[in-house]
Structures are given as C-alpha cells and as structure tokens.
Protein backbone atom coordinates (compact mmCIF):
# COMPACT_ATOMS: atom_id res chain seq x y z
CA UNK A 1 -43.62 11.36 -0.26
CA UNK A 2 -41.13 10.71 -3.20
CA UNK A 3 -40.71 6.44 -3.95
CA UNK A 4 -37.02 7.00 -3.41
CA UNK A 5 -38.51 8.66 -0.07
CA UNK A 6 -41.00 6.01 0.91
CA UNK A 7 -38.31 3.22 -0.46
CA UNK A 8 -35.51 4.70 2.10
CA UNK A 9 -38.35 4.53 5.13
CA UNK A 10 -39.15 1.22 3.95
CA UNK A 11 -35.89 0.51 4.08
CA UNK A 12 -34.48 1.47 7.59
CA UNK A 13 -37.58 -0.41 8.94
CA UNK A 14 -37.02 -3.10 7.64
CA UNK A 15 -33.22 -3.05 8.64
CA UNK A 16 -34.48 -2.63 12.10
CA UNK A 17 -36.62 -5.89 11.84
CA UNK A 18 -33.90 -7.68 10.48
CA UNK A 19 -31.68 -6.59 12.91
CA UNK A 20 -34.00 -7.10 15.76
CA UNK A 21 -33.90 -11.26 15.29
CA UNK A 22 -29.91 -11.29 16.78
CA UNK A 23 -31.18 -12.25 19.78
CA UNK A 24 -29.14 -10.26 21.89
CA UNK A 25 -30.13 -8.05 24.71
CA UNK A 26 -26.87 -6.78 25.34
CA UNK A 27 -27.10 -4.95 21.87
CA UNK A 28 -30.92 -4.51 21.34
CA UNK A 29 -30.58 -0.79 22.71
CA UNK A 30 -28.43 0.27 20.12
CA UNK A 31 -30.22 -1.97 17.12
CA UNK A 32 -31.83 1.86 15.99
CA UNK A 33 -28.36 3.38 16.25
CA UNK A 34 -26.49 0.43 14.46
CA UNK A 35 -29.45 0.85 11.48
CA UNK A 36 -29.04 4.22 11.42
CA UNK A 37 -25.01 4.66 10.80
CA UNK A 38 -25.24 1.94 8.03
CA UNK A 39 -27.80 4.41 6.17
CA UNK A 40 -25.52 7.45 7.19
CA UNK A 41 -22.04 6.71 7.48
CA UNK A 42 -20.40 9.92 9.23
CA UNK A 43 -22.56 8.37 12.36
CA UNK A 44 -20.58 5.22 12.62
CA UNK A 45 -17.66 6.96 14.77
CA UNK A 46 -20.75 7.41 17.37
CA UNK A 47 -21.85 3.98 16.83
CA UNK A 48 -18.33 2.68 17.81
CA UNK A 49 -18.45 4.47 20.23
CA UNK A 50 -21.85 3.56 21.72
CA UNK A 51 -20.83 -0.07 21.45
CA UNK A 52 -17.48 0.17 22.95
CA UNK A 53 -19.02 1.31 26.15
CA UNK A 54 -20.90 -1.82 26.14
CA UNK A 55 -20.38 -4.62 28.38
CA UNK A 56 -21.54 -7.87 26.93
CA UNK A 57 -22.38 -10.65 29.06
CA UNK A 58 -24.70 -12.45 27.12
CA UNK A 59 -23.41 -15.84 26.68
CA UNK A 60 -23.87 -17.46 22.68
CA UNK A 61 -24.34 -20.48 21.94
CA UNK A 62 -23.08 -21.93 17.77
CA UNK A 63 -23.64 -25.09 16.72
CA UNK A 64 -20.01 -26.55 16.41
CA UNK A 65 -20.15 -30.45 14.50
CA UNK A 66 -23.99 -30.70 15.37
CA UNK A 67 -23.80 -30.27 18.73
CA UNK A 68 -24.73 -26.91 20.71
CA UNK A 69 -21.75 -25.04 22.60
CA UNK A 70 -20.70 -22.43 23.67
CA UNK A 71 -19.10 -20.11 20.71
CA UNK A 72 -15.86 -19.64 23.02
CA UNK A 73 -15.67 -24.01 22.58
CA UNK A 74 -15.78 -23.54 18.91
C-alpha cells in the first residue's frame, strides 16, 4: 500500500471515530455513509437522501447560560 493509500484508510477511520462520539442513535446507522460522501462527493445526493428518510426522535440537550436544556429552549 501507497502512504497516500494507507494515509486515505487512516483517514476515513478515523473520520468514523470522530464521528461516532455525536451521541446520537438516531444517526449512528448512517455515521459510515455520512464518512463516506465527505471522502467522495458524488455520494452525498444518497446521503441526503438516506437522512431525509430519517425520523429523529432523540431529544438534545445544549448547555444554554450554564444550565442544561433542552436545545429547542435555547
């Protein structure tokens, strides 16, 4: 394998690691997906598209003035 090669696997994985910390179920499934279409963007269309057909009812919470909340509060 090529550095540029082993750079780009290096790479993706750790995108995928990264990505992985959100914290959110409703888009864990499509963390490989999201990774990939940032790498190769004619996939993004699919991506949307994936996502879009998502229902997410995962409620956030953001720290708004040091207190937690709901993000919606903020």
């Amino acid at each position: 394998m090529t550095r540029a090669g082993a750079a780009q696997v290096a790479a993706g994985k750790v995108m995928g690691e990264a990505c992985g910390v959100v914290g959110n179920r409703d888009i864990e499934p499509f963390i490989p997906v999201l990774v990939s279409s940032i790498a190769r963007p004619a996939e993004v269309p699919d991506c949307v598209h994936k996502l879009s057909a998502t229902t997410f009812v995962q409620a956030r919470a953001a720290l708004c003035g040091g207190q937690r909340a709901v993000a919606q509060e903020c």
